[in-house]
PDB file of N, CA and C in Angstrom:
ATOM      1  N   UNK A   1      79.117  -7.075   6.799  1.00  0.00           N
ATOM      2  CA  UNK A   1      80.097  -7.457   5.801  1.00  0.00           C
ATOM      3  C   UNK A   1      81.496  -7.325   6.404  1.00  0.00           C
ATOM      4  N   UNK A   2      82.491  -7.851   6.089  1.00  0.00           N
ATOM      5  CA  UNK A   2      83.663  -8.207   6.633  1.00  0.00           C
ATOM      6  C   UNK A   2      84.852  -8.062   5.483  1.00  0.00           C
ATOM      7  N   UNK A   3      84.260  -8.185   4.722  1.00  0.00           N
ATOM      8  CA  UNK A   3      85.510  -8.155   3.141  1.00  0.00           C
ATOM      9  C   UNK A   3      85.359  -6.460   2.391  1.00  0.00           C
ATOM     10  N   UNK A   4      83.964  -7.307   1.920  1.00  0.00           N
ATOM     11  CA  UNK A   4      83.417  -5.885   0.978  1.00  0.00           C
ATOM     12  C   UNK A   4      82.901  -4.826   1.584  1.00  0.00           C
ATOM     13  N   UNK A   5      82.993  -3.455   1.304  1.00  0.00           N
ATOM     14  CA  UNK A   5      82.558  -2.303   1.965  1.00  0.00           C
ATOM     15  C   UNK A   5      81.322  -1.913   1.320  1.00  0.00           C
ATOM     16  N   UNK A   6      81.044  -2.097   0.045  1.00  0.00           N
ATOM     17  CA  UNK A   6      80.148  -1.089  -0.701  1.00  0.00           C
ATOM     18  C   UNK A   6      78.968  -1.799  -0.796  1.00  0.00           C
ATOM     19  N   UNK A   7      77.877  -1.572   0.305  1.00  0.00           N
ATOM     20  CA  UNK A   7      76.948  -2.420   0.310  1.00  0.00           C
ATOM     21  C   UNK A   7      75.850  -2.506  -0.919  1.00  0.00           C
ATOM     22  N   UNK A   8      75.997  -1.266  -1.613  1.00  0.00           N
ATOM     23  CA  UNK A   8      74.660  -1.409  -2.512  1.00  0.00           C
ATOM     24  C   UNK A   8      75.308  -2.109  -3.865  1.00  0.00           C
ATOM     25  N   UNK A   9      76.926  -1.758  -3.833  1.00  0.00           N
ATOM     26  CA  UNK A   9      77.295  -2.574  -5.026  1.00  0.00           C
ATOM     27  C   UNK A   9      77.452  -3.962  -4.814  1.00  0.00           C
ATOM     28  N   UNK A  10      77.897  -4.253  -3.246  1.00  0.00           N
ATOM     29  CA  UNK A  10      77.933  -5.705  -3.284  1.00  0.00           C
ATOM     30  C   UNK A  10      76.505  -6.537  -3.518  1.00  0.00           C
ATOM     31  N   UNK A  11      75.592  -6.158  -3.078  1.00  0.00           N
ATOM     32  CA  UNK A  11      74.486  -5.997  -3.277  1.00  0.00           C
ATOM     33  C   UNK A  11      73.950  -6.690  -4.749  1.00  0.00           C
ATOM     34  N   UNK A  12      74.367  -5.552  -5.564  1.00  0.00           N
ATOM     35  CA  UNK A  12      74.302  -6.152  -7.002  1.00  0.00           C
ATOM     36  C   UNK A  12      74.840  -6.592  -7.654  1.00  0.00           C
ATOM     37  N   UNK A  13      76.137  -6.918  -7.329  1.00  0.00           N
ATOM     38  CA  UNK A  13      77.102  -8.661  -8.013  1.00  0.00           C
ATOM     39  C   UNK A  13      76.713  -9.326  -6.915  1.00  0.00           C
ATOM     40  N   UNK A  14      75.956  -9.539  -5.829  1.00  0.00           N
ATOM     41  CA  UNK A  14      75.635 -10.781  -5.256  1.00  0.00           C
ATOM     42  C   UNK A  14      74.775 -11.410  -6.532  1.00  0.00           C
ATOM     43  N   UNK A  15      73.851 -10.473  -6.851  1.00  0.00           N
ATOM     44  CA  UNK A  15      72.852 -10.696  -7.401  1.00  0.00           C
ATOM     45  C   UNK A  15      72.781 -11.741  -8.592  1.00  0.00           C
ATOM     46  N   UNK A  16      74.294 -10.911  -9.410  1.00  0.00           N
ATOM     47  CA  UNK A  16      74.435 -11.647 -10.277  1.00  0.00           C
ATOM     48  C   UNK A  16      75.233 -13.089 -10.299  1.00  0.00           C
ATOM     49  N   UNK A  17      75.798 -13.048  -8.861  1.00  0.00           N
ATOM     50  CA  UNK A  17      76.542 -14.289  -8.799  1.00  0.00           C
ATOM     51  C   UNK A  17      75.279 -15.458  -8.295  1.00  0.00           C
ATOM     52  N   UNK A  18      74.365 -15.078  -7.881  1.00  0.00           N
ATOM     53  CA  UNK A  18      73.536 -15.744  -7.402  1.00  0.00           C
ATOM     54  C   UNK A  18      72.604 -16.467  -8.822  1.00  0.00           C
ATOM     55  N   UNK A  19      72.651 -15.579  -9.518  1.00  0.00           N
ATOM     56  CA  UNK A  19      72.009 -15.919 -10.969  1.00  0.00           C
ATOM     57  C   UNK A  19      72.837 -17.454 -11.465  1.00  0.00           C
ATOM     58  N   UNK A  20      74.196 -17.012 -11.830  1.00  0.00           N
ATOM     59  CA  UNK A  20      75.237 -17.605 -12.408  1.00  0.00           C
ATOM     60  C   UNK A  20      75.817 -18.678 -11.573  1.00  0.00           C
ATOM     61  N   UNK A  21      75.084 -19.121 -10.343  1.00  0.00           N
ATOM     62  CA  UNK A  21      75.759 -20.295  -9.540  1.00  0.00           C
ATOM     63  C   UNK A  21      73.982 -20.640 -10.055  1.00  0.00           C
ATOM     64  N   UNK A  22      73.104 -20.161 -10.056  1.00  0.00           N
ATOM     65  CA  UNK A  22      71.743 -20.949 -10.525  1.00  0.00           C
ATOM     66  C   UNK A  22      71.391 -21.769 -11.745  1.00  0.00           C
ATOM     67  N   UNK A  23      72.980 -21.255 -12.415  1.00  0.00           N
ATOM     68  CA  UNK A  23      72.192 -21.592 -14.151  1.00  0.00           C
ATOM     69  C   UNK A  23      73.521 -22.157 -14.118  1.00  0.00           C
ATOM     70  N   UNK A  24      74.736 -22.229 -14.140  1.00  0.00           N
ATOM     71  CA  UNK A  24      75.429 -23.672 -13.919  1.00  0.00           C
ATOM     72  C   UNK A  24      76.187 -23.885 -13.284  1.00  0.00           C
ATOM     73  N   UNK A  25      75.829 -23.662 -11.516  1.00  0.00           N
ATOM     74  CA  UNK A  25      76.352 -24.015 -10.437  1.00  0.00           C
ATOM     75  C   UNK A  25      77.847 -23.851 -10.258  1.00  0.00           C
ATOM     76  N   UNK A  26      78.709 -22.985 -10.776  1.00  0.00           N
ATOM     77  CA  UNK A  26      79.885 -22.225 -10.345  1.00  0.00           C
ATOM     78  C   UNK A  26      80.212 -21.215 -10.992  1.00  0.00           C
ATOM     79  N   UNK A  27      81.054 -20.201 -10.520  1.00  0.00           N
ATOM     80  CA  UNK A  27      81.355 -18.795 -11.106  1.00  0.00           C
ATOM     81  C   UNK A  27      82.999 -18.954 -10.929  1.00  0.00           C
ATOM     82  N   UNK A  28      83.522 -18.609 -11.796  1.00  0.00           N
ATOM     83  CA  UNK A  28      84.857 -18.461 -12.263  1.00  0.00           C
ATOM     84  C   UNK A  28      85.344 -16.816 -12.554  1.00  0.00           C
ATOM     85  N   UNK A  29      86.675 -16.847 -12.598  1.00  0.00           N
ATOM     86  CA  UNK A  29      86.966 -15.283 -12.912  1.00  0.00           C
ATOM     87  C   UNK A  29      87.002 -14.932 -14.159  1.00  0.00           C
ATOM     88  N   UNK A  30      86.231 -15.986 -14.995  1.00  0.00           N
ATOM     89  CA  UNK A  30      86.254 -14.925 -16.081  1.00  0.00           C
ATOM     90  C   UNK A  30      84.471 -14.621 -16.081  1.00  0.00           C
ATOM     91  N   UNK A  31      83.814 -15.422 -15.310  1.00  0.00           N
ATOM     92  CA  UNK A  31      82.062 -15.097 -15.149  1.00  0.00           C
ATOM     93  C   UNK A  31      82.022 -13.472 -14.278  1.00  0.00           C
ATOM     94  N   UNK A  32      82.766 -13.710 -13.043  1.00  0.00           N
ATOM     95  CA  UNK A  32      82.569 -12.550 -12.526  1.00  0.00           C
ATOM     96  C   UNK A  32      84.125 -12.181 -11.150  1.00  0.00           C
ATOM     97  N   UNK A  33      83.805 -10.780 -11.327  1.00  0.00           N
ATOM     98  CA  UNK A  33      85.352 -10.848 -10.485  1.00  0.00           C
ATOM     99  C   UNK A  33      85.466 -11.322  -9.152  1.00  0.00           C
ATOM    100  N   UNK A  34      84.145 -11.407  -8.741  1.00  0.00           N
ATOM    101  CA  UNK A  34      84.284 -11.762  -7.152  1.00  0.00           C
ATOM    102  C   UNK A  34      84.654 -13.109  -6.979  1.00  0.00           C
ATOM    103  N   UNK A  35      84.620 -14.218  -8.126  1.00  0.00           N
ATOM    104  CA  UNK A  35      85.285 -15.298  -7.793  1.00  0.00           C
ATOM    105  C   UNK A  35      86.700 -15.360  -7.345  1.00  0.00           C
ATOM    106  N   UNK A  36      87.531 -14.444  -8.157  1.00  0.00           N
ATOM    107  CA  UNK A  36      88.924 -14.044  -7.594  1.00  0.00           C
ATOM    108  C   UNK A  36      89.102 -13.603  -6.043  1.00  0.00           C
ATOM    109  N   UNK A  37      88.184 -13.549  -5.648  1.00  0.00           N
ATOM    110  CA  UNK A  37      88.176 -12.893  -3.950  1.00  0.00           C
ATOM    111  C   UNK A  37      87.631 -14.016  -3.302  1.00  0.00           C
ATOM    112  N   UNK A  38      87.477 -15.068  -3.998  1.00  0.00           N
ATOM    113  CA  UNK A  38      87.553 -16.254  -2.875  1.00  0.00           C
ATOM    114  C   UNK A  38      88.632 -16.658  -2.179  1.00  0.00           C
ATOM    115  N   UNK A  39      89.590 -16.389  -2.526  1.00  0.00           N
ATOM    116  CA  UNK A  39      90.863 -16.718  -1.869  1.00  0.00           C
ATOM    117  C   UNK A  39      90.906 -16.270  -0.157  1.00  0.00           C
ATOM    118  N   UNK A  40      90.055 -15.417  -0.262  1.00  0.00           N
ATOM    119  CA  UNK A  40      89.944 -14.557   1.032  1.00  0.00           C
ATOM    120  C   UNK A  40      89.037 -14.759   2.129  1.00  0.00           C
ATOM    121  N   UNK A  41      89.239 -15.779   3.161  1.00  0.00           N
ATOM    122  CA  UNK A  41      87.948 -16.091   4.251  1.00  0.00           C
ATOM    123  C   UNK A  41      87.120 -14.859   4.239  1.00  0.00           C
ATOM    124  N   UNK A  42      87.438 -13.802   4.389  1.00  0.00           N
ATOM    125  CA  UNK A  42      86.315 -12.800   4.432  1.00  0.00           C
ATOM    126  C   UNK A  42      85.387 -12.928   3.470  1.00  0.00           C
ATOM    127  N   UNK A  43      85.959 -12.527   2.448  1.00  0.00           N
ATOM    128  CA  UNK A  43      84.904 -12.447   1.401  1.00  0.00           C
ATOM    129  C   UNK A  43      83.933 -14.146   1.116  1.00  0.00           C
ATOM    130  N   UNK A  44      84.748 -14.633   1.405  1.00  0.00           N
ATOM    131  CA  UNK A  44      83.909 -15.683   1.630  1.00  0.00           C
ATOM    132  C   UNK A  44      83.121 -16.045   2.406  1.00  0.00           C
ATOM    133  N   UNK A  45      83.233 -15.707   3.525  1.00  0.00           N
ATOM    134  CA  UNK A  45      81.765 -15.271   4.388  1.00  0.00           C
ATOM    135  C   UNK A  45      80.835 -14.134   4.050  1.00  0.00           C
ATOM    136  N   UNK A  46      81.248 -13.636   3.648  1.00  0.00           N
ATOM    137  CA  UNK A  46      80.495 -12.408   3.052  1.00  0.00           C
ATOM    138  C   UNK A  46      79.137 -12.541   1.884  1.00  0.00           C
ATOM    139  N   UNK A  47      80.306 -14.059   1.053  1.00  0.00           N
ATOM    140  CA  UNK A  47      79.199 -14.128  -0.096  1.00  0.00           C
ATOM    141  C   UNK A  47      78.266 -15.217   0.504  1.00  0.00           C
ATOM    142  N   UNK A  48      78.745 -16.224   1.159  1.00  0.00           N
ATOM    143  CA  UNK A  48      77.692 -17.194   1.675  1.00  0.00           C
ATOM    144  C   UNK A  48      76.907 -16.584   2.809  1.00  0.00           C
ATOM    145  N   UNK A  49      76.967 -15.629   3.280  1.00  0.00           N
ATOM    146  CA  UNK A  49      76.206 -15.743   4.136  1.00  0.00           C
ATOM    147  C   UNK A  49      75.214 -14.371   3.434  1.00  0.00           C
ATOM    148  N   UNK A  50      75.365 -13.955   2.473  1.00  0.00           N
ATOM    149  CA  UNK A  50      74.606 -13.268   1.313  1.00  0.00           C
ATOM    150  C   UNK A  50      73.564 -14.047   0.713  1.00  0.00           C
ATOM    151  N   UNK A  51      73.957 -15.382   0.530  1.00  0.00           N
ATOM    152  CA  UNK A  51      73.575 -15.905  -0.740  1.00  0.00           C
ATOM    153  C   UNK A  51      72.894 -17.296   0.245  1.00  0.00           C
ATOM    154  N   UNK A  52      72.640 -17.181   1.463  1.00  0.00           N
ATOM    155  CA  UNK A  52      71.969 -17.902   2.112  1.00  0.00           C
ATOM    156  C   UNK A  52      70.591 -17.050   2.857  1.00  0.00           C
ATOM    157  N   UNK A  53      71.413 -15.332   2.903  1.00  0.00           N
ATOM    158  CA  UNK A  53      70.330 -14.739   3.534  1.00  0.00           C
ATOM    159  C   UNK A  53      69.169 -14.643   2.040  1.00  0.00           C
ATOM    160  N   UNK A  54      69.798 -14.430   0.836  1.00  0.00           N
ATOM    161  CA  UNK A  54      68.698 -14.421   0.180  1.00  0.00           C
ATOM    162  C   UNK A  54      68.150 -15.247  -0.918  1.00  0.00           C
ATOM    163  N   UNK A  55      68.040 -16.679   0.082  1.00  0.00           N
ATOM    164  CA  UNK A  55      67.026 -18.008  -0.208  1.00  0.00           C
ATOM    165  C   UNK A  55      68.109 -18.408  -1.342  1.00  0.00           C
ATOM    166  N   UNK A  56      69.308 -18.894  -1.266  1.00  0.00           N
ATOM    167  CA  UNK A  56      70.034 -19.908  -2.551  1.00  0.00           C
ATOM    168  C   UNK A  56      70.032 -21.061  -1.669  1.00  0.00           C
ATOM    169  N   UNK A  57      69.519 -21.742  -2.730  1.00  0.00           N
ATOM    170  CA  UNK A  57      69.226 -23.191  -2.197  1.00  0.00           C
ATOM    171  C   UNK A  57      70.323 -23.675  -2.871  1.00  0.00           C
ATOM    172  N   UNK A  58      71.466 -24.374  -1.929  1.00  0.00           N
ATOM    173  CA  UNK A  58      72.579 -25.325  -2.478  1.00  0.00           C
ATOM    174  C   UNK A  58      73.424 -25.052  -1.471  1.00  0.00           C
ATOM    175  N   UNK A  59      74.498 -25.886  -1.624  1.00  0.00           N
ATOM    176  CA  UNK A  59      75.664 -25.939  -0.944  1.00  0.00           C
ATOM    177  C   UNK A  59      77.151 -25.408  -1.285  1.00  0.00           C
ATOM    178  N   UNK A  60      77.582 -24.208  -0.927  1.00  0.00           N
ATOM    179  CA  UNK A  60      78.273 -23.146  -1.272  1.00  0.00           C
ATOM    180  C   UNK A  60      79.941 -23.662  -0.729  1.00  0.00           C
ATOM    181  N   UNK A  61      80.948 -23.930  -2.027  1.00  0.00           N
ATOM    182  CA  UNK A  61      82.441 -24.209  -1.740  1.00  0.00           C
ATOM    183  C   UNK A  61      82.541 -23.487  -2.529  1.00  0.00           C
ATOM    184  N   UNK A  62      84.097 -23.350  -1.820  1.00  0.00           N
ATOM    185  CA  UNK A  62      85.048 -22.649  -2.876  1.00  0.00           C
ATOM    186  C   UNK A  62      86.008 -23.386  -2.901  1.00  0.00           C
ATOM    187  N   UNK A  63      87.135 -23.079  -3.788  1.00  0.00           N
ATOM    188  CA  UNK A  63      88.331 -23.709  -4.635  1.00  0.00           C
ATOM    189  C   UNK A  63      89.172 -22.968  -5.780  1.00  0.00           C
ATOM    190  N   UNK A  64      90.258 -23.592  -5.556  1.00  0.00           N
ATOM    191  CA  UNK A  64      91.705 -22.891  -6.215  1.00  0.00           C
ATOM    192  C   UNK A  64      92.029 -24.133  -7.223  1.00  0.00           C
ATOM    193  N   UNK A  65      92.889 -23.447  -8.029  1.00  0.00           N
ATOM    194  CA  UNK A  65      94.073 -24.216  -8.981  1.00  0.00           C
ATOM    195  C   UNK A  65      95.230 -23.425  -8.879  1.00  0.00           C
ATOM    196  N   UNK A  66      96.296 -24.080  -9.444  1.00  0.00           N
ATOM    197  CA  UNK A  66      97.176 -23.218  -9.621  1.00  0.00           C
ATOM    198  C   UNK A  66      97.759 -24.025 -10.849  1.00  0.00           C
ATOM    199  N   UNK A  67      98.047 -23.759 -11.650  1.00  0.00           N
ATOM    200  CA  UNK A  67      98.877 -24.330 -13.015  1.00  0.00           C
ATOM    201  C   UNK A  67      99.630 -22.746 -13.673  1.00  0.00           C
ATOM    202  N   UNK A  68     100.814 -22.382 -13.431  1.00  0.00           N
ATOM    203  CA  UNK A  68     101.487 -21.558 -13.681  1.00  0.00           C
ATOM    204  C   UNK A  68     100.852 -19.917 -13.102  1.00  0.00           C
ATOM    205  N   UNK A  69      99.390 -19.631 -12.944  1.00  0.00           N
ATOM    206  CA  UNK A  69      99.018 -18.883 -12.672  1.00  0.00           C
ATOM    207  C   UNK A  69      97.941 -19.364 -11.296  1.00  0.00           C
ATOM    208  N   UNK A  70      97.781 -18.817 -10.623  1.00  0.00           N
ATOM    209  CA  UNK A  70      96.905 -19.116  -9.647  1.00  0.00           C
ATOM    210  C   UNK A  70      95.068 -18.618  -9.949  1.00  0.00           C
ATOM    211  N   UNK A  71      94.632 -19.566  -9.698  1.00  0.00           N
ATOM    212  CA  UNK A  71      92.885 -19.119 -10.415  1.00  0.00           C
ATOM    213  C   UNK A  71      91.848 -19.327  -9.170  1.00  0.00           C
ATOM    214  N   UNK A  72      90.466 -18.601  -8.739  1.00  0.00           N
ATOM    215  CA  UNK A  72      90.123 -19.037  -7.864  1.00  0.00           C
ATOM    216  C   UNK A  72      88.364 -19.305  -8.328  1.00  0.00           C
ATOM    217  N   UNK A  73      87.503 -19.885  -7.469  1.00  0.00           N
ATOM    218  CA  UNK A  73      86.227 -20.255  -7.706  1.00  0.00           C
ATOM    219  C   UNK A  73      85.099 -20.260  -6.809  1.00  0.00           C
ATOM    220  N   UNK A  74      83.938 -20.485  -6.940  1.00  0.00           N
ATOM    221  CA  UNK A  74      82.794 -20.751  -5.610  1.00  0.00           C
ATOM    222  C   UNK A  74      81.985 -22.077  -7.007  1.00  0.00           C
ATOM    223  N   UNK A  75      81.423 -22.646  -6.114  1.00  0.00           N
ATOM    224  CA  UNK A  75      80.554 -23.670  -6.689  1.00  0.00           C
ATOM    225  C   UNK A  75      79.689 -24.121  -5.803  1.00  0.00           C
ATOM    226  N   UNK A  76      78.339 -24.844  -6.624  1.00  0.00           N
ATOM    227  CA  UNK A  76      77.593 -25.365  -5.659  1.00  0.00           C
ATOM    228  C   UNK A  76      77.706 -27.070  -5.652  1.00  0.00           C
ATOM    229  N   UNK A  77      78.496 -27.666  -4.639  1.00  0.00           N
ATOM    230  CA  UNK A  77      78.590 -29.181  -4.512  1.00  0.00           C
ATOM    231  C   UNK A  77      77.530 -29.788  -4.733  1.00  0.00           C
ATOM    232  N   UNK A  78      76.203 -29.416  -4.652  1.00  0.00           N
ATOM    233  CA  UNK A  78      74.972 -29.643  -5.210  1.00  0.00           C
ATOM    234  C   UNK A  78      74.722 -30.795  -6.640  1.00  0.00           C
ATOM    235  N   UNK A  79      75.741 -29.653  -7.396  1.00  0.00           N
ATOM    236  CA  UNK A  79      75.010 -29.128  -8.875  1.00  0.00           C
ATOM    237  C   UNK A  79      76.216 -29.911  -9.782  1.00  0.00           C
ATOM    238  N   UNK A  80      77.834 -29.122  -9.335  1.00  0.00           N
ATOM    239  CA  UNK A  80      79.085 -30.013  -9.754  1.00  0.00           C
ATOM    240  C   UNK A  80      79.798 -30.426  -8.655  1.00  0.00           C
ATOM    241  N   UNK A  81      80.338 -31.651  -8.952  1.00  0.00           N
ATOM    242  CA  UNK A  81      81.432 -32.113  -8.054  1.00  0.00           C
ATOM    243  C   UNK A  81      82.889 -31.443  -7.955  1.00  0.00           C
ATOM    244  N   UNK A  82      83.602 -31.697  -7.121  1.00  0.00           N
ATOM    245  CA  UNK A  82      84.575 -30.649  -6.999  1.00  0.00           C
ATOM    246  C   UNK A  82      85.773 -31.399  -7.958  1.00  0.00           C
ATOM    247  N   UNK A  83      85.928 -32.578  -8.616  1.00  0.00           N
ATOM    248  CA  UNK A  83      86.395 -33.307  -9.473  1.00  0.00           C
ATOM    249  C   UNK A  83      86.335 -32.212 -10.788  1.00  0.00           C
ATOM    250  N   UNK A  84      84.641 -31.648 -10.908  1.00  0.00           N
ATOM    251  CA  UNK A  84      83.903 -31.224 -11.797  1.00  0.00           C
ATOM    252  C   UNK A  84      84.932 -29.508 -11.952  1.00  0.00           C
ATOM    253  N   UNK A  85      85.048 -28.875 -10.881  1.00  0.00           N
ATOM    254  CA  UNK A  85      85.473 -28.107 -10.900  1.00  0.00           C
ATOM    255  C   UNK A  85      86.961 -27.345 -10.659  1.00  0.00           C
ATOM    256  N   UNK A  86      87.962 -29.066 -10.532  1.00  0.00           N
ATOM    257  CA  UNK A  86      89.074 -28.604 -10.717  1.00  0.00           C
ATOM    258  C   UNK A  86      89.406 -28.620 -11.906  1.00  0.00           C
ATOM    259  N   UNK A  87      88.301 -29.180 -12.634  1.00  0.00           N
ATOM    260  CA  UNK A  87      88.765 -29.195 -14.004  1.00  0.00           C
ATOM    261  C   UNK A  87      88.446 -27.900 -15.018  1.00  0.00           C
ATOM    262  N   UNK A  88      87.333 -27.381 -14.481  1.00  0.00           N
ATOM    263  CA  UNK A  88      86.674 -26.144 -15.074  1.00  0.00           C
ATOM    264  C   UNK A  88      87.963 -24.985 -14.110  1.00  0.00           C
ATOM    265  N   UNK A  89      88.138 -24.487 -12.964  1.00  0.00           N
ATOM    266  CA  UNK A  89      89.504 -24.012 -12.691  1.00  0.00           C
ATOM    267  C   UNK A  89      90.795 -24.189 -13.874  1.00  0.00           C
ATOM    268  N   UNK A  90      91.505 -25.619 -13.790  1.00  0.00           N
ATOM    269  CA  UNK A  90      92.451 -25.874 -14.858  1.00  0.00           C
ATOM    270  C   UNK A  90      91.933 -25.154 -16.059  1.00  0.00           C
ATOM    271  N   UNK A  91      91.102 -25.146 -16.655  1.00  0.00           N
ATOM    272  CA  UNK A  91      90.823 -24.665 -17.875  1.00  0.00           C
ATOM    273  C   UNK A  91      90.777 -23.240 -17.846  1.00  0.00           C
ATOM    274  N   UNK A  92      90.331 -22.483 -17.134  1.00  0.00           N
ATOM    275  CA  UNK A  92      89.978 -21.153 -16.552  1.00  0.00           C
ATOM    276  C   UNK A  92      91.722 -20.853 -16.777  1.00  0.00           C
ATOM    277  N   UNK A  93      92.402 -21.512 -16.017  1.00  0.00           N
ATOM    278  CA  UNK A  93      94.090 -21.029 -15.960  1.00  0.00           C
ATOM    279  C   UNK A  93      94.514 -21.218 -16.900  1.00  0.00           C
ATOM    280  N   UNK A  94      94.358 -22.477 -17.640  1.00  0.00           N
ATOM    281  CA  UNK A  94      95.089 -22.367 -19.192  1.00  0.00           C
ATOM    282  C   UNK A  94      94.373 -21.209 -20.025  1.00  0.00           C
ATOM    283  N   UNK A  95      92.980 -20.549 -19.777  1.00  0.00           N
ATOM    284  CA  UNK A  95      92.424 -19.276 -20.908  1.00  0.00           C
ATOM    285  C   UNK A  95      93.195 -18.243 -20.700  1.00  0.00           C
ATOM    286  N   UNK A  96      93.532 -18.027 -18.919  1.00  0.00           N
ATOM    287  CA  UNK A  96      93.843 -16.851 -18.346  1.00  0.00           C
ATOM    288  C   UNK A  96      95.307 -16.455 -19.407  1.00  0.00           C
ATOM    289  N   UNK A  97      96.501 -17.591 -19.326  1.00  0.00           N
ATOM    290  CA  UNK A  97      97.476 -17.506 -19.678  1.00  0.00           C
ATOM    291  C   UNK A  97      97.989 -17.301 -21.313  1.00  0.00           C
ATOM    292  N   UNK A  98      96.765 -16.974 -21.940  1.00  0.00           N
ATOM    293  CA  UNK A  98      97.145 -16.950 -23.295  1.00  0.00           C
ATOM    294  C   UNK A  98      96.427 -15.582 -23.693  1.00  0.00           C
ATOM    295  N   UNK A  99      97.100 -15.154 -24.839  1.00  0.00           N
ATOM    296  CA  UNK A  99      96.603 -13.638 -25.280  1.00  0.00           C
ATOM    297  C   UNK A  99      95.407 -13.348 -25.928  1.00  0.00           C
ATOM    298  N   UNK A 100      95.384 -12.463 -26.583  1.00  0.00           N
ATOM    299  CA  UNK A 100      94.173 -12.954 -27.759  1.00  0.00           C
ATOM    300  C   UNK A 100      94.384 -13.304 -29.256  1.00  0.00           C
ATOM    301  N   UNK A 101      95.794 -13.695 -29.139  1.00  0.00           N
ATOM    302  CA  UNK A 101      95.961 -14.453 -30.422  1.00  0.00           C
ATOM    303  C   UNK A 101      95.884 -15.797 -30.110  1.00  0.00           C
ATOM    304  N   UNK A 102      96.129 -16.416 -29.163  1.00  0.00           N
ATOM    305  CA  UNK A 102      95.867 -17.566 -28.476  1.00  0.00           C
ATOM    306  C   UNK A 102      96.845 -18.443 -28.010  1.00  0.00           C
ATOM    307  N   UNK A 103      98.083 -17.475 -28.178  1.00  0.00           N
ATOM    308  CA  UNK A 103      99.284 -17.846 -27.828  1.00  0.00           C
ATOM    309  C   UNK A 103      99.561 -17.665 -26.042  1.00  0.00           C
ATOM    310  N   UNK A 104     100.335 -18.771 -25.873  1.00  0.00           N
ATOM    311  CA  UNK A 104     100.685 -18.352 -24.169  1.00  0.00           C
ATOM    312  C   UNK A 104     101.370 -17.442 -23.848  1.00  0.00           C
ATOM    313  N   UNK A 105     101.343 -16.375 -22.605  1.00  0.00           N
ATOM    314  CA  UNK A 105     101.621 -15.487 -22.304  1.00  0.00           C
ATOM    315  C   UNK A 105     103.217 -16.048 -21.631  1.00  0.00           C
ATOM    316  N   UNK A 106     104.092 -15.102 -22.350  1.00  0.00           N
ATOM    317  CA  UNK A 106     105.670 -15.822 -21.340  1.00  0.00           C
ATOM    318  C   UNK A 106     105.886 -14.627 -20.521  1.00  0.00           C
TER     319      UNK A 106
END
């Protein structure tokens, strides 16, 4: 590993990211936090070469937005197109930026 240190925990959010790119082919930061650590070549080798050692069948990108806040992602080009997922990003950034009254955050 090259990013993450804690092997038994990375271990088990691989697990679950591996679930959640299975059932609808991308993870966002509000699915799980390690999408936010895509920004980072490390960790991004870290998770693909995780999630290849243990049998994910697909093709592993990542991707950014930025619309007032910066948002980050992994997807499988497989499953959505990356058309597919700047749009699911954009949306991810417009949730991020509003409270829980549903007002935007200034």
């Amino acid at each position: 590993m090259k990013y993450f240190t804690d092997e038994d925990e990375f271990n088990n959010n691989m697990r679950i990211i591996k679930n959640i790119l299975e059932e609808k082919g991308y993870v966002l930061e509000s699915d799980h936090q390690y999408a936010y650590w895509m920004q980072y070549k490390e960790a991004v080798d870290d998770v693909v070469e995780w999630l290849m050692e243990n049998n994910y069948d697909g093709t592993i990108k990542t991707s950014g937005s930025y619309e007032d806040i910066a948002v980050y992602g992994i997807y499988d080009s497989e499953k959505i197109t990356y058309e597919e997922m700047q749009y699911k990003l954009l949306e991810e950034a417009r949730k991020q930026m509003k409270d829980e009254s549903g007002e935007v955050k200034k």
